[in-house]
Structures are given as C-alpha cells and as structure tokens.
C-alpha atoms as a PDB file:
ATOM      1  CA  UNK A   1     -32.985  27.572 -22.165  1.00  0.00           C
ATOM      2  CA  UNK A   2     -33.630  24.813 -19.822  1.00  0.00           C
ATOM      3  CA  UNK A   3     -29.872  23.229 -20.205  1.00  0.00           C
ATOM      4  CA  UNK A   4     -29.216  26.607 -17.398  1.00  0.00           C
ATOM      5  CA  UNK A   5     -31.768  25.446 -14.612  1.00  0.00           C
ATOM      6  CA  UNK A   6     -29.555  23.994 -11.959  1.00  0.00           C
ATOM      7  CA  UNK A   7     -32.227  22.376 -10.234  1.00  0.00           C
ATOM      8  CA  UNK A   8     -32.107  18.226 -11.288  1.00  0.00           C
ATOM      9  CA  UNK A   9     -28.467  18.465 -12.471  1.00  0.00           C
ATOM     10  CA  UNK A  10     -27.484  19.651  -9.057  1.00  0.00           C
ATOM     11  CA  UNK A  11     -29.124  16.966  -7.288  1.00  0.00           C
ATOM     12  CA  UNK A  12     -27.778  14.808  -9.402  1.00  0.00           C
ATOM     13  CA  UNK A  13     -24.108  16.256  -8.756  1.00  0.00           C
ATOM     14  CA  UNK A  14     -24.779  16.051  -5.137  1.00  0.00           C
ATOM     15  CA  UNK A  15     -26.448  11.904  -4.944  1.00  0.00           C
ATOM     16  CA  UNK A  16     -23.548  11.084  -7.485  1.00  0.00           C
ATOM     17  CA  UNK A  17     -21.050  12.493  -5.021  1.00  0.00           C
ATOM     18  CA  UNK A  18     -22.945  11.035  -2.033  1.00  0.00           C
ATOM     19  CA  UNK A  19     -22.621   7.923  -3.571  1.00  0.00           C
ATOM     20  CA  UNK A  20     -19.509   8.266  -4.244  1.00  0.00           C
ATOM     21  CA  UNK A  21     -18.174   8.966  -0.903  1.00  0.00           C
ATOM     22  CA  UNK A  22     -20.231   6.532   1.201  1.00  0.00           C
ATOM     23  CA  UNK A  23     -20.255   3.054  -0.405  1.00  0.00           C
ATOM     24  CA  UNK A  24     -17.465   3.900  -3.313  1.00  0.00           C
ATOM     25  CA  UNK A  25     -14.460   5.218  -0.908  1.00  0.00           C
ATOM     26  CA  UNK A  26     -14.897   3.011   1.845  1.00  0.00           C
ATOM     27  CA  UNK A  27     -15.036  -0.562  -0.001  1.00  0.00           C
ATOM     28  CA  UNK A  28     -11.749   0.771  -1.832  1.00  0.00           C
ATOM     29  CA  UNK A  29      -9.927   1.695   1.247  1.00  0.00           C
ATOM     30  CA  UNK A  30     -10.739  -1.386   3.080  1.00  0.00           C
ATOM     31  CA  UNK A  31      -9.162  -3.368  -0.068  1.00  0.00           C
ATOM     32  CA  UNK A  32      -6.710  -5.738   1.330  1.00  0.00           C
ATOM     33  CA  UNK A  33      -3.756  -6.901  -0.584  1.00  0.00           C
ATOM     34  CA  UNK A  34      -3.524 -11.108  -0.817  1.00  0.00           C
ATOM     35  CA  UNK A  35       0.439 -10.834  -0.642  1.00  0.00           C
ATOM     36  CA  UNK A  36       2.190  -8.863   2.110  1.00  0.00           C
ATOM     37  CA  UNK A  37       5.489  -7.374   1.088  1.00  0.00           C
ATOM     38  CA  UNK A  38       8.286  -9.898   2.570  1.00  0.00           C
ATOM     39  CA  UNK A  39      11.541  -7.108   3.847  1.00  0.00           C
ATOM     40  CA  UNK A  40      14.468  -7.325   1.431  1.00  0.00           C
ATOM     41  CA  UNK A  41      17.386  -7.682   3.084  1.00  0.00           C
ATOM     42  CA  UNK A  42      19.965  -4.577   4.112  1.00  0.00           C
ATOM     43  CA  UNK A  43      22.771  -6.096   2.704  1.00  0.00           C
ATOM     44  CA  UNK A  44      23.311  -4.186  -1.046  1.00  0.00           C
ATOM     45  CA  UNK A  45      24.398  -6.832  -3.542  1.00  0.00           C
ATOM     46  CA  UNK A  46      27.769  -6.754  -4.944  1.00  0.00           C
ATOM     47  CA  UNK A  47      27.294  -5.536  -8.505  1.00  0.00           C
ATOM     48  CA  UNK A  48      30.661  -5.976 -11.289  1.00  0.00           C
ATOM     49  CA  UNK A  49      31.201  -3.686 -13.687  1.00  0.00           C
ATOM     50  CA  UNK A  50      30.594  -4.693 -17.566  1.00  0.00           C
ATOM     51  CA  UNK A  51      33.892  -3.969 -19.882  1.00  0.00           C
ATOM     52  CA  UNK A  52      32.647  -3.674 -23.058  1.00  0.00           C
ATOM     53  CA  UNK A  53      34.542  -5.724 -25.758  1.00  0.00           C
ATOM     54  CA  UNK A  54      35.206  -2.629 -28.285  1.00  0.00           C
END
C-alpha cells in the first residue's frame, strides 16, 4: 500500500509549511492599512427614547 509510505508526503508537509511560514506570514503581517482609525470622541451622544404610537 504505497498511500502509507510517509516519505514524499512528509516532505511535502514540511516545504508546504516552510513556505508557509517564511514568505506567507511575513508579507501578511507587514500589511498596512491605507486608512488609520481617526479617535471618536469621549463625549456619548444624547440618545431619545422612541414612544411607540400604539
């Protein structure tokens, strides 16, 4: 049964998550967003209540 010799599939496992970890993760964590979050103000806005008409 050759599907059980681990020999190529864990090399593959291994360049896959080589790969993976060396060009993949860095490229994604050195993303950088176009639009920086502007700070809302602290001030909670003043909110009326709704009376329903029934």
């Amino acid at each position: 049964m050759p599907q059980l010799n681990p020999s190529p599939w864990f090399a593959i496992m291994i360049f896959s998550w080589l790969v993976l970890l060396v060009v993949v993760v860095p490229k994604v964590l050195n993303h950088i967003f176009p639009n920086e979050a502007t700070p809302q103000s602290a001030q909670t806005p003043k909110t009326n209540t709704w009376h329903w008409p029934w």
